[in-house]
C-alpha atoms as a PDB file:
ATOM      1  CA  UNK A   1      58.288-180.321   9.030  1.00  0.00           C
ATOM      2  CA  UNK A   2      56.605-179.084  12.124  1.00  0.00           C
ATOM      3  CA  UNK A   3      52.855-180.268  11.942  1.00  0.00           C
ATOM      4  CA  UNK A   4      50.642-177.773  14.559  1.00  0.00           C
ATOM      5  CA  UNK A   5      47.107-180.058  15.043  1.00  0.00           C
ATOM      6  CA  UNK A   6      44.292-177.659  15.463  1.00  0.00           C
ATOM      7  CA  UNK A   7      40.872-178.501  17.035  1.00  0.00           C
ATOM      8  CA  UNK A   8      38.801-176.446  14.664  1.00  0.00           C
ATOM      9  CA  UNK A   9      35.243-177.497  16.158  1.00  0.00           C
ATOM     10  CA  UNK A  10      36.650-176.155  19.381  1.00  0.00           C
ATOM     11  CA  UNK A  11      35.414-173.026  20.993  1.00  0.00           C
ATOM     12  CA  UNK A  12      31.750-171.314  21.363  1.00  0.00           C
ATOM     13  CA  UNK A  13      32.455-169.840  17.736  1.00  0.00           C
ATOM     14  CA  UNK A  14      33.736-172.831  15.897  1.00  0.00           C
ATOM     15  CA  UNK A  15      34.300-173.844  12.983  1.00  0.00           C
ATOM     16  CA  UNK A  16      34.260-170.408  11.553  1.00  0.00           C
ATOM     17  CA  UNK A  17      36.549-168.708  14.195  1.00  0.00           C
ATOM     18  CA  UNK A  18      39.343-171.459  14.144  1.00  0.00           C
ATOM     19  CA  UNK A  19      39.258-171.780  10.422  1.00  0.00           C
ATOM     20  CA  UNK A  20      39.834-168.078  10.089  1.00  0.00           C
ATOM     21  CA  UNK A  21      41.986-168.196  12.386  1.00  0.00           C
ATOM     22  CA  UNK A  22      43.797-170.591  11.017  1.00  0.00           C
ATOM     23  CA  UNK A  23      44.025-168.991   7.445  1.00  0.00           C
ATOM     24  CA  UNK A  24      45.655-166.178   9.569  1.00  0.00           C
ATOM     25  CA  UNK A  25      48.466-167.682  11.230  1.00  0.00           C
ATOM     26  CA  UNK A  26      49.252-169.027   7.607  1.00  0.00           C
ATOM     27  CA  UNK A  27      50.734-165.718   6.926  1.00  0.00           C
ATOM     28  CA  UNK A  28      53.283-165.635  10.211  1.00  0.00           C
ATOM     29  CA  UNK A  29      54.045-169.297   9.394  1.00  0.00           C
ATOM     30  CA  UNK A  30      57.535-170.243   7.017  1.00  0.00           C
ATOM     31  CA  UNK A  31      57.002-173.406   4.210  1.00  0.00           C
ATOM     32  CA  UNK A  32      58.450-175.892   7.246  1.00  0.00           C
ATOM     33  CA  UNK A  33      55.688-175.766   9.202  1.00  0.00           C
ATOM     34  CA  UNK A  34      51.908-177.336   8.593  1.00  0.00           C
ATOM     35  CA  UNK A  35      48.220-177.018  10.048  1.00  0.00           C
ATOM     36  CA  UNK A  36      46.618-180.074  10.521  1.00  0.00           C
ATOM     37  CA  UNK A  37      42.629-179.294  10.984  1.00  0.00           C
ATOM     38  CA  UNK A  38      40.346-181.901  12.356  1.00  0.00           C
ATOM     39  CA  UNK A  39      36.627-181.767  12.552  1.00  0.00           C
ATOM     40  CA  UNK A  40      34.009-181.563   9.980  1.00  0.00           C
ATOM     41  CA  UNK A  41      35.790-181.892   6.802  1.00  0.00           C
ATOM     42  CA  UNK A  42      33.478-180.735   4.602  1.00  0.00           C
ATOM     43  CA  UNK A  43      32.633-177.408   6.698  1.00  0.00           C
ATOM     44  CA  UNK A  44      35.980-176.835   6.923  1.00  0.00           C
ATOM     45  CA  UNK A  45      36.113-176.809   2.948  1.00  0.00           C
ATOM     46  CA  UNK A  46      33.184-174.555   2.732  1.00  0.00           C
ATOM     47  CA  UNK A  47      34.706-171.865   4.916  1.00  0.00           C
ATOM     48  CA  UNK A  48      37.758-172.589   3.447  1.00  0.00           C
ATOM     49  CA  UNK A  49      36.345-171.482   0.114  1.00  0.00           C
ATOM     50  CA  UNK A  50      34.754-168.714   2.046  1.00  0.00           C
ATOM     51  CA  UNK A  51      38.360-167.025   3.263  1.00  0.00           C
ATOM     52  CA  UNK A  52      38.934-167.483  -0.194  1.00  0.00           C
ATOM     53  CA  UNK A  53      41.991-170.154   0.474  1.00  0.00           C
ATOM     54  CA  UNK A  54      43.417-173.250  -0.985  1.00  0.00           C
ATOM     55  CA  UNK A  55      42.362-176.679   1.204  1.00  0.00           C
ATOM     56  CA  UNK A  56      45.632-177.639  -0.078  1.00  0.00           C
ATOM     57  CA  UNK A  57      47.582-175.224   2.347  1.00  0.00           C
ATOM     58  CA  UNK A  58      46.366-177.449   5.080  1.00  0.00           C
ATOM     59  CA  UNK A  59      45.717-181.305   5.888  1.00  0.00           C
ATOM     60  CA  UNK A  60      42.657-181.822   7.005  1.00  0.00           C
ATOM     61  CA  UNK A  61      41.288-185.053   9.028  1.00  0.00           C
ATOM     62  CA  UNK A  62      37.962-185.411   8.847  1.00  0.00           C
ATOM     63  CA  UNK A  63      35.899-186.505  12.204  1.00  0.00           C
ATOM     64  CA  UNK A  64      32.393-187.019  12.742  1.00  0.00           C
ATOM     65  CA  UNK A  65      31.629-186.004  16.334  1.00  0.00           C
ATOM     66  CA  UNK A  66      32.359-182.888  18.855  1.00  0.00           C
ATOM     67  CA  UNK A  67      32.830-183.072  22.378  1.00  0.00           C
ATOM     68  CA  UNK A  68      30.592-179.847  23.757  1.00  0.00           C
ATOM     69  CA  UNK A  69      30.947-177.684  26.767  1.00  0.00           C
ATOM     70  CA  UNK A  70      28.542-179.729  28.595  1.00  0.00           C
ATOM     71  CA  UNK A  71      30.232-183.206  27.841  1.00  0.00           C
ATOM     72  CA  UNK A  72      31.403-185.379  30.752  1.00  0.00           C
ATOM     73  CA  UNK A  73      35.183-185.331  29.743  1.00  0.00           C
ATOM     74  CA  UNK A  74      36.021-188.846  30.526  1.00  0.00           C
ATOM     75  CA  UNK A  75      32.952-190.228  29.233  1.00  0.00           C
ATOM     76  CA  UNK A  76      33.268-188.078  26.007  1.00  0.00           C
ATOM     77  CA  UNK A  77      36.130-189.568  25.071  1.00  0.00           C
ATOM     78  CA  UNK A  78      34.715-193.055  25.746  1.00  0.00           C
ATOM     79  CA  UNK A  79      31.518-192.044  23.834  1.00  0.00           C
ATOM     80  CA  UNK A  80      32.433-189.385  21.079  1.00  0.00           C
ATOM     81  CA  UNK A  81      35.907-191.724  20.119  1.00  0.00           C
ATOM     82  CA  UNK A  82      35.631-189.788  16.722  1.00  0.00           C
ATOM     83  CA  UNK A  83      35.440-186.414  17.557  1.00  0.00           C
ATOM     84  CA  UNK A  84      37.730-183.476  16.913  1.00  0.00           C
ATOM     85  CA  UNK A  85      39.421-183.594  20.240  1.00  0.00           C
ATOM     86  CA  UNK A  86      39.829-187.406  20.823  1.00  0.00           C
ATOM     87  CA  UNK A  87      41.198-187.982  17.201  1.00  0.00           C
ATOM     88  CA  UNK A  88      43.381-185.114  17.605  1.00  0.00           C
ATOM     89  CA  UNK A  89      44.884-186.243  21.092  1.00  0.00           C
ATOM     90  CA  UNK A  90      45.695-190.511  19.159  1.00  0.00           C
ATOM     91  CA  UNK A  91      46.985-188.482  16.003  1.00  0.00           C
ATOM     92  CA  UNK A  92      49.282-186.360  18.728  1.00  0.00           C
ATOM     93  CA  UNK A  93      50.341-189.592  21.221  1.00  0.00           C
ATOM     94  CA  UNK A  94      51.462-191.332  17.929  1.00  0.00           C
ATOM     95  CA  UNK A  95      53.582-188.698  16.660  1.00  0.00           C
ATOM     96  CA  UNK A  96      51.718-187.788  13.759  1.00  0.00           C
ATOM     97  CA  UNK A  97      51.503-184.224  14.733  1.00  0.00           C
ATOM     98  CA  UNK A  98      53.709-182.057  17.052  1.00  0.00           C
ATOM     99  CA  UNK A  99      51.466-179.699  18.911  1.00  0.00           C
ATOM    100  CA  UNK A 100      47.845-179.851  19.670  1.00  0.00           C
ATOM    101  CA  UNK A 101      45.733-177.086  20.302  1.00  0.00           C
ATOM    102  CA  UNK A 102      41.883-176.115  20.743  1.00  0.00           C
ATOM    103  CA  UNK A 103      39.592-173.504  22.499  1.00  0.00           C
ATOM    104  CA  UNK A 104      36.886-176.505  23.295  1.00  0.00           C
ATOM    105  CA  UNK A 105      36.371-177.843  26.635  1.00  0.00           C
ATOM    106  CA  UNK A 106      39.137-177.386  29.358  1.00  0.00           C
ATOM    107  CA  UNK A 107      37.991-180.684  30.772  1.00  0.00           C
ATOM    108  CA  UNK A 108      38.049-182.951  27.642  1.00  0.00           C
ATOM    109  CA  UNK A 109      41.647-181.328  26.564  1.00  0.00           C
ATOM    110  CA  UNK A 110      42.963-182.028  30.498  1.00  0.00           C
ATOM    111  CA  UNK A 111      41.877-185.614  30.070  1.00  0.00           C
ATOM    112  CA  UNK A 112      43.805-186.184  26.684  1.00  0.00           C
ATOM    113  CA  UNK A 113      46.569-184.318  28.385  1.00  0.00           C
ATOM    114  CA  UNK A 114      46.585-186.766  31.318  1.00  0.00           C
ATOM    115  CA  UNK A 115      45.594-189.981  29.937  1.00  0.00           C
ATOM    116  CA  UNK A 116      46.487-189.684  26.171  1.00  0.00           C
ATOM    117  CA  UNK A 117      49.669-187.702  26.017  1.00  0.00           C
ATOM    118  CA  UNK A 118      50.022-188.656  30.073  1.00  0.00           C
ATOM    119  CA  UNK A 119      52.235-186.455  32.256  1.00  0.00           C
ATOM    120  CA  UNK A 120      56.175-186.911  32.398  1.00  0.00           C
ATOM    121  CA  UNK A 121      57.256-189.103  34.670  1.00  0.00           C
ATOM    122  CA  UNK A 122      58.627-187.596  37.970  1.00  0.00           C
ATOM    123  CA  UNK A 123      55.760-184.764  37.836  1.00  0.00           C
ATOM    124  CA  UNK A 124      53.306-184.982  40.678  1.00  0.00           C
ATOM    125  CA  UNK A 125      50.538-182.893  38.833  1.00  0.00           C
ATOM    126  CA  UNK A 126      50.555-181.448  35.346  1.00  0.00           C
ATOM    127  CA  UNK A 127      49.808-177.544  35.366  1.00  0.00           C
ATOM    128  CA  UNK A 128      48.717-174.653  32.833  1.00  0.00           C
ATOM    129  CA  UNK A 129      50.351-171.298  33.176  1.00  0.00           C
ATOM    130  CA  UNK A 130      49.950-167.701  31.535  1.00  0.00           C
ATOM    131  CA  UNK A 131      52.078-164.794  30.698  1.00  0.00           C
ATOM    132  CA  UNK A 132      51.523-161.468  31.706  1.00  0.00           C
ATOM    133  CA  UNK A 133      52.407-157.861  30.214  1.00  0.00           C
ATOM    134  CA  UNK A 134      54.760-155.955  32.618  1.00  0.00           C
ATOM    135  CA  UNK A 135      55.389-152.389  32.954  1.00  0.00           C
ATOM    136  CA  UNK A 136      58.985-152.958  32.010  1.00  0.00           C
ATOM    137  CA  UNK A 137      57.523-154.937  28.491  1.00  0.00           C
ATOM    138  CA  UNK A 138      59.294-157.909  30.258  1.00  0.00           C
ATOM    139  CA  UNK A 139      57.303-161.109  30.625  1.00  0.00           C
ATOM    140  CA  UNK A 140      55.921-162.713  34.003  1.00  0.00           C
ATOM    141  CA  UNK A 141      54.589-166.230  33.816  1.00  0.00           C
ATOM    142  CA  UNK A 142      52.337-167.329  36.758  1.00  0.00           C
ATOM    143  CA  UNK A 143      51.641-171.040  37.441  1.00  0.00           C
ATOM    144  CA  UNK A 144      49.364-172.481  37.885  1.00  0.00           C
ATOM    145  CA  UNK A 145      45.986-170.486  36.942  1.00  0.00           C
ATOM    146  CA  UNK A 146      43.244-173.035  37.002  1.00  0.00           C
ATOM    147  CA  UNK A 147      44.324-176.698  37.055  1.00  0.00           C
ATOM    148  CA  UNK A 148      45.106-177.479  40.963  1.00  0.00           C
ATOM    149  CA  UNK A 149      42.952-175.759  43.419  1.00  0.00           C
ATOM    150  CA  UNK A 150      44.961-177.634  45.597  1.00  0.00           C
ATOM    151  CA  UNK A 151      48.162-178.119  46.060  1.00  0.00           C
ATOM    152  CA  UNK A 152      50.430-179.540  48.570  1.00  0.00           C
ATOM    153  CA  UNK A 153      54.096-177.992  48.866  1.00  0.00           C
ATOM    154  CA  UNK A 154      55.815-180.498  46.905  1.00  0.00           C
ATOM    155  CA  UNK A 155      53.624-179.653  43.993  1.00  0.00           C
ATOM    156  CA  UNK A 156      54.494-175.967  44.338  1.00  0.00           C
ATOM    157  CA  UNK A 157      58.221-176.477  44.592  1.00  0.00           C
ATOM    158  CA  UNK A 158      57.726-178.679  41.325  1.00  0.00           C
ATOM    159  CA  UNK A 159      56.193-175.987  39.707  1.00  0.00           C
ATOM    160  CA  UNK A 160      59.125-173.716  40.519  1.00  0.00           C
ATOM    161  CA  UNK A 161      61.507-175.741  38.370  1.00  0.00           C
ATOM    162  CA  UNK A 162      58.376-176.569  35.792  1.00  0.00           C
ATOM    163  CA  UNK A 163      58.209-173.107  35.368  1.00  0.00           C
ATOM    164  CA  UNK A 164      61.893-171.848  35.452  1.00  0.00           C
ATOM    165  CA  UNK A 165      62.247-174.530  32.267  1.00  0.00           C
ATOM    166  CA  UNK A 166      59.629-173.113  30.736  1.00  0.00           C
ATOM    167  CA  UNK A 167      60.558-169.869  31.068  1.00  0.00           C
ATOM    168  CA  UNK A 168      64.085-170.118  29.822  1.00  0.00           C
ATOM    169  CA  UNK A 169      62.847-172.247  26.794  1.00  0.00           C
ATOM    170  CA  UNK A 170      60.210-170.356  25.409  1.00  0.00           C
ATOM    171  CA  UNK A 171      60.531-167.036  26.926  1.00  0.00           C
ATOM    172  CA  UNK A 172      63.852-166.644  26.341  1.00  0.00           C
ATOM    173  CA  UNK A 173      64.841-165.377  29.943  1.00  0.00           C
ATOM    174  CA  UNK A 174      67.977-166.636  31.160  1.00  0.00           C
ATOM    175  CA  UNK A 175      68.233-167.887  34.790  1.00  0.00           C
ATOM    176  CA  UNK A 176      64.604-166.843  35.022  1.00  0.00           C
ATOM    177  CA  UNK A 177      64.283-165.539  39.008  1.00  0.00           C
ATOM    178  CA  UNK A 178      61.045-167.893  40.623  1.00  0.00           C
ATOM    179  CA  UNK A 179      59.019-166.440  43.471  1.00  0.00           C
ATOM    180  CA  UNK A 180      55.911-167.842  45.349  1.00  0.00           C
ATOM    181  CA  UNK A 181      53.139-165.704  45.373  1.00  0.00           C
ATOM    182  CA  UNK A 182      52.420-164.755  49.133  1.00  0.00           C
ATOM    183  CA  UNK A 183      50.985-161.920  51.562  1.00  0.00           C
ATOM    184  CA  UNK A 184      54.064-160.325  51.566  1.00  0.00           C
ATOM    185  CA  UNK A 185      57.392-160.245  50.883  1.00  0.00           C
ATOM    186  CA  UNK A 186      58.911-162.091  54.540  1.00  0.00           C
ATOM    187  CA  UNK A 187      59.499-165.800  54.667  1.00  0.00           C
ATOM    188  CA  UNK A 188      57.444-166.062  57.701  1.00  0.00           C
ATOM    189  CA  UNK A 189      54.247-164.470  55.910  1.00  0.00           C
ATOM    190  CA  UNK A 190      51.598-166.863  54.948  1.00  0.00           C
ATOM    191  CA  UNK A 191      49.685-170.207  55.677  1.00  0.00           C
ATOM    192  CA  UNK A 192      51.022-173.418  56.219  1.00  0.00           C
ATOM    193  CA  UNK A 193      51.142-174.495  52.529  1.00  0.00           C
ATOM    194  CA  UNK A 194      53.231-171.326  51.274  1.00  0.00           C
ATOM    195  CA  UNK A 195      55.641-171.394  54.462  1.00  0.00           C
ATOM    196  CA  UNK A 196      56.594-175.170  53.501  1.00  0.00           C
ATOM    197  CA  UNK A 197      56.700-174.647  50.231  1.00  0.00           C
ATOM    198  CA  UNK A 198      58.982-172.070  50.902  1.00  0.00           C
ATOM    199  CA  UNK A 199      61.364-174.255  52.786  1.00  0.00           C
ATOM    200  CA  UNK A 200      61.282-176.457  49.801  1.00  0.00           C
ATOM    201  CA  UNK A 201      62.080-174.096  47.268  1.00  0.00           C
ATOM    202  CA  UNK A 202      65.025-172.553  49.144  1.00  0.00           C
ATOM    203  CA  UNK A 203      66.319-176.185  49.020  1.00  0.00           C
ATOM    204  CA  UNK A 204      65.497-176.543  45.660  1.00  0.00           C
ATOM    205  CA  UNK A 205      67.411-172.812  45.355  1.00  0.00           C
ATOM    206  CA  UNK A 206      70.544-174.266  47.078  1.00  0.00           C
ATOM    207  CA  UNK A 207      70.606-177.457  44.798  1.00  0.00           C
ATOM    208  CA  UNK A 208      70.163-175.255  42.117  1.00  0.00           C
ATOM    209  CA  UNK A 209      68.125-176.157  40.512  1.00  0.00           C
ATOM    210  CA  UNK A 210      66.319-173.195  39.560  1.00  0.00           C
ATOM    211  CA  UNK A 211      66.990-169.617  41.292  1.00  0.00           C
ATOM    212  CA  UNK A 212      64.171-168.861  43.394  1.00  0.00           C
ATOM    213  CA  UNK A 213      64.080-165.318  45.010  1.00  0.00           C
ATOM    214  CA  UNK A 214      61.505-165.824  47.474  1.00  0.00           C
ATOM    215  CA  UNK A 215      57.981-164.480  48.100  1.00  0.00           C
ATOM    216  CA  UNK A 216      56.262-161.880  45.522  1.00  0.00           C
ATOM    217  CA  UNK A 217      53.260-159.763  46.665  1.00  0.00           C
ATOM    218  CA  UNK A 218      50.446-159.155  43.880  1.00  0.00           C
ATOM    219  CA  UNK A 219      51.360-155.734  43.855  1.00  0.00           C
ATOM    220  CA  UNK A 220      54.678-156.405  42.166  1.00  0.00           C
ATOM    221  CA  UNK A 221      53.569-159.150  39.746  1.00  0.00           C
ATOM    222  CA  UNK A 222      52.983-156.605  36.923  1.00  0.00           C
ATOM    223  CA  UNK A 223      56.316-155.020  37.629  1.00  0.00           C
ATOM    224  CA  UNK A 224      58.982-157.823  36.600  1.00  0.00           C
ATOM    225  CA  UNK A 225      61.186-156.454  39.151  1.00  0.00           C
ATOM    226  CA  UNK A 226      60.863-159.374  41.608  1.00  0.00           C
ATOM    227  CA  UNK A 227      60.582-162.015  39.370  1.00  0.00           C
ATOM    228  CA  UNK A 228      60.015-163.920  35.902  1.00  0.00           C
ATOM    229  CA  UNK A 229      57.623-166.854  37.271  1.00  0.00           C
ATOM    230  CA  UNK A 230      55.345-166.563  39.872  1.00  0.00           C
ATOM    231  CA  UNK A 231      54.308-169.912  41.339  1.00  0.00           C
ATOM    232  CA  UNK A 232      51.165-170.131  43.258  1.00  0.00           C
ATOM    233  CA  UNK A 233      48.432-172.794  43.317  1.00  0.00           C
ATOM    234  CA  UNK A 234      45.166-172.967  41.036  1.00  0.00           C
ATOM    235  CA  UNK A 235      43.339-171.217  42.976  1.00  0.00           C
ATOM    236  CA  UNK A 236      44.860-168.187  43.733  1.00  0.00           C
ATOM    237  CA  UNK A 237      46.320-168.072  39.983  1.00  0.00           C
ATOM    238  CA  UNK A 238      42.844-168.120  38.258  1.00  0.00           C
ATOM    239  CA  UNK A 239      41.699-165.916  40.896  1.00  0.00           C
ATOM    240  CA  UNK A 240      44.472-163.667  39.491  1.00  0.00           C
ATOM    241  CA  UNK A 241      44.054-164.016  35.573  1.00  0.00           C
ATOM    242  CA  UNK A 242      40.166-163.514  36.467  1.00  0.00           C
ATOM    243  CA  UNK A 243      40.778-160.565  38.125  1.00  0.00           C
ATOM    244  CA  UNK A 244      43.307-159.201  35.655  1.00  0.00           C
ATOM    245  CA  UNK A 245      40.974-159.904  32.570  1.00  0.00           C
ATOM    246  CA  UNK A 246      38.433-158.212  34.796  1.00  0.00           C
ATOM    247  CA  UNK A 247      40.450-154.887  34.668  1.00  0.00           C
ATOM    248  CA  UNK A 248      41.371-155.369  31.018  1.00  0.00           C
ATOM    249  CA  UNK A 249      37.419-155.290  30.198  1.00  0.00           C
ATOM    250  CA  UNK A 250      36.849-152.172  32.476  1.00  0.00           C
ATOM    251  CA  UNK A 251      40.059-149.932  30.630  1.00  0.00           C
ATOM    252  CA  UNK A 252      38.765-151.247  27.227  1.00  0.00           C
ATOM    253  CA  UNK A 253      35.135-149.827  28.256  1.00  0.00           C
ATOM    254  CA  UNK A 254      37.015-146.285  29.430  1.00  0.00           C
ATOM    255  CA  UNK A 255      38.977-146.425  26.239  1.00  0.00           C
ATOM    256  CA  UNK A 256      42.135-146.659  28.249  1.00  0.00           C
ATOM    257  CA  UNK A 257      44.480-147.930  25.649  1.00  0.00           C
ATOM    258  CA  UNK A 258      48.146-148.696  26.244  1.00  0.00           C
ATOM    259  CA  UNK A 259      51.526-151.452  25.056  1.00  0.00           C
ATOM    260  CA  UNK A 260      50.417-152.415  29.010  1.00  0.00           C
ATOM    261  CA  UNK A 261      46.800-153.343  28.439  1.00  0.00           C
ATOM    262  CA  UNK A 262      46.932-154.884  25.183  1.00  0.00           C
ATOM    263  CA  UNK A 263      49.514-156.883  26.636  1.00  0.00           C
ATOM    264  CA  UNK A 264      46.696-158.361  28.873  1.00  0.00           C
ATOM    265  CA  UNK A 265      44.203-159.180  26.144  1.00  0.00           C
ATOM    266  CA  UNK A 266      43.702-162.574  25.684  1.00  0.00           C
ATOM    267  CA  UNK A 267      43.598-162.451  22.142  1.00  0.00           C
ATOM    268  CA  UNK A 268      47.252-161.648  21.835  1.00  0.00           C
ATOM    269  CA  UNK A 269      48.116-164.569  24.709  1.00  0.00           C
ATOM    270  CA  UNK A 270      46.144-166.900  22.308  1.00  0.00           C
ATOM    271  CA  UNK A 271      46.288-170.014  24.745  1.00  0.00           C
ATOM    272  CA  UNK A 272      47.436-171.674  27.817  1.00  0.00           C
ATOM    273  CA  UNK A 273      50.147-174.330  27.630  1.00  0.00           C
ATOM    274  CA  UNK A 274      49.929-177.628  29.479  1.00  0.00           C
ATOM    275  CA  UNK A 275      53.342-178.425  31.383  1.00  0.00           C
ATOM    276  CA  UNK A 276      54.425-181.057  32.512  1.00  0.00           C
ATOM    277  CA  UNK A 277      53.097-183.527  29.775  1.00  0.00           C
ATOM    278  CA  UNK A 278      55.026-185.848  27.120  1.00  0.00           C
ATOM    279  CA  UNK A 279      54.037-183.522  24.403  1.00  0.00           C
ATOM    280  CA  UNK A 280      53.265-179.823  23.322  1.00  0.00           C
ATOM    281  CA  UNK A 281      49.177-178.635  24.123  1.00  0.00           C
ATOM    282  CA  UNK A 282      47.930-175.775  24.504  1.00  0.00           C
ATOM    283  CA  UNK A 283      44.289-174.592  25.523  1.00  0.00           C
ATOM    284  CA  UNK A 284      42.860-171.761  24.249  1.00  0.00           C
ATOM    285  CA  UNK A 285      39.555-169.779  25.577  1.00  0.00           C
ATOM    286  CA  UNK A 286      36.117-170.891  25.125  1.00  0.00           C
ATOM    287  CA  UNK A 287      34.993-167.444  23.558  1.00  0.00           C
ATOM    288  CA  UNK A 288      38.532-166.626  21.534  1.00  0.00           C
ATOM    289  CA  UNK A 289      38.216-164.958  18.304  1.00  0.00           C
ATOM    290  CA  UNK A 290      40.107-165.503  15.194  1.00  0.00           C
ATOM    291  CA  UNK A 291      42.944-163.186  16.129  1.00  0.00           C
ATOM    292  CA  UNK A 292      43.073-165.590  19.321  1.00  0.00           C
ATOM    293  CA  UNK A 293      43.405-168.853  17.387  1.00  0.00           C
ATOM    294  CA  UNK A 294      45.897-167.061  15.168  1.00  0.00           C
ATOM    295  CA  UNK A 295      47.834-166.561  18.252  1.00  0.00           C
ATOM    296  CA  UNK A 296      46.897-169.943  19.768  1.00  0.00           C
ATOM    297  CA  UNK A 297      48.772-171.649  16.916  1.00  0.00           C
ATOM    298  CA  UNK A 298      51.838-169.232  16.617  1.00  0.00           C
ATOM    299  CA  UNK A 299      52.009-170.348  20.717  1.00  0.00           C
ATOM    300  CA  UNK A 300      51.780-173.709  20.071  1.00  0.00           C
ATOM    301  CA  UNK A 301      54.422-173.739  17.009  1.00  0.00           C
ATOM    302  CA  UNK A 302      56.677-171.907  19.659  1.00  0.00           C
ATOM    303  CA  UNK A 303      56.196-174.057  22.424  1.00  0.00           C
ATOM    304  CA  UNK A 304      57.476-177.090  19.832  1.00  0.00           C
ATOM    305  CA  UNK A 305      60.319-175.137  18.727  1.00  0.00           C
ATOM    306  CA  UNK A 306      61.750-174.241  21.913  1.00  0.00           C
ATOM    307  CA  UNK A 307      62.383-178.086  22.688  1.00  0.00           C
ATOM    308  CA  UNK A 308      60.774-177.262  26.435  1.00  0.00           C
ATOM    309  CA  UNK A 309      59.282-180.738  26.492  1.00  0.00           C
ATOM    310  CA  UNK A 310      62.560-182.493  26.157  1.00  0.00           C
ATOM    311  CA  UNK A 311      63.839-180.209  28.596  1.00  0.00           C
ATOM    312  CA  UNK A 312      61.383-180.915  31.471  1.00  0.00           C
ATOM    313  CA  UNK A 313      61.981-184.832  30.731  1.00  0.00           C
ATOM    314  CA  UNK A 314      65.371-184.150  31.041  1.00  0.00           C
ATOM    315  CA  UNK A 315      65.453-182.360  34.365  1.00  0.00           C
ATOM    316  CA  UNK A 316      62.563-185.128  35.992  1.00  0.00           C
ATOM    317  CA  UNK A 317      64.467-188.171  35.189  1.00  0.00           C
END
């Protein structure tokens, strides 16, 4: 039995979002898998009844506190030990669910991802990654988008293996090519950080351990024709997924509609996984909808199918 915890006081629309949401994903779910929802128990029955759906199609564990937007992470989960969030990250570190996932605050989930869960040994820094649409319909994952601002090049050239895991595990792509995201295409193009890094993942390339292709201008992220995961640090990713959820917003306004574009909206992405940790989580958006915590879950119960944790373990030891 896979059991998929949920965070459903999570998110600037919670509970009602992720509880609808979560009576969604029931119907993409088979009988071997479970949602475990923890937060207000008896709210959670109410809207529950509201959907019109059995409490008995889920487990719910009842908590008595939420950590907000404006929490101190560390010191909520010193102070709020019994809300959604904390309980959900103990139940996950002691195996009693498989997955964790929740659109509440980036900081707070980072912290049980770090300190609960903690990061696999070997990994300098954890990261969190997205995929984007292509042209092609192929996928692109870019890593990292938020999580490291800054990164030194053996955090980069970690990421490149991090990544080339992930992508082969989840995604599905087989010897996924890895690029770094530069100013152009040259090995001598960029700063200092890129131009080691480079040096490090061509050794990396020659020990193969992953297949790394070189650099990738922006231009030809969206095209899948250089590469299947784009490594680049937090900074520049975010500045990316920002800017490409930017354009989404203006081509939804102009009624620009496309397999491309809906490919981009977030509430088919659902969430963004955590890599590099002892255990499946996966973070969703602040302001995601139900359809987004429908997909948030059906990411998560991929991510713990796929076996990608094991995997990365594997390769760091």
């Amino acid at each position: 039995m896979i059991r998929i915890g949920l965070d459903a006081m999570g998110g600037d629309f919670a509970p009602e979002v992720a509880v609808k949401g979560a009576v969604m994903a029931l119907d993409s779910l088979d009988d071997n898998s479970r949602i475990v929802l923890f937060g207000d128990a008896e709210a959670i029955r109410v809207l529950l009844a509201k959907e019109g759906c059995a409490e008995e199609r889920f487990d719910i564990v009842a908590t008595s506190q939420v950590v907000g937007m404006g929490d101190h992470p560390v010191r909520a989960f010193q102070q709020k030990c019994d809300s959604s969030i904390v309980v959900g990250f103990h139940h996950h570190a002691e195996g009693k669910i498989d997955g964790f996932a929740s659109a509440g605050s980036t900081g707070a989930m980072m912290v049980g991802s770090t300190q609960i869960v903690r990061v696999v040994d070997g990994v300098i820094r954890p990261a969190i990654s997205t995929v984007v649409p292509t042209v092609t319909g192929a996928p692109v994952m870019i890593l990292d988008v938020g999580l490291n601002v800054d990164c030194k090049p053996d955090v980069l050239e970690q990421y490149a293996l991090i990544g080339s895991i992930y992508a082969e595990s989840v995604l599905g792509v087989s010897k996924p090519r890895v690029a770094l995201l530069n100013i152009g295409a040259e090995p001598s193009k960029g700063n200092l950080q890129t131009k080691a890094a480079y040096e490090l993942m061509q050794m990396g390339n020659e020990s193969g351990l992953y297949n790394f292709v070189g650099n990738i201008e922006p231009s030809h992220i969206f095209t899948s024709k250089v590469a299947d995961v784009v490594v680049c640090d937090g900074f520049v990713g975010n500045t990316v997924l920002k800017l490409t959820e930017g354009l989404f917003a203006i081509n939804a306004k102009l009624g620009t509609t496309n397999r491309f574009w809906e490919g981009v909206n977030y509430e088919h992405i659902g969430g963004t996984p955590v890599l590099g940790i002892n255990a499946p989580v996966v973070i969703g958006h602040g302001k995601s909808t139900a359809e987004a915590v429908k997909s948030m879950i059906l990411a998560t119960k991929r991510t713990i199918e796929s076996g990608m944790v094991e995997s990365l373990k594997t390769a760091f030891k």
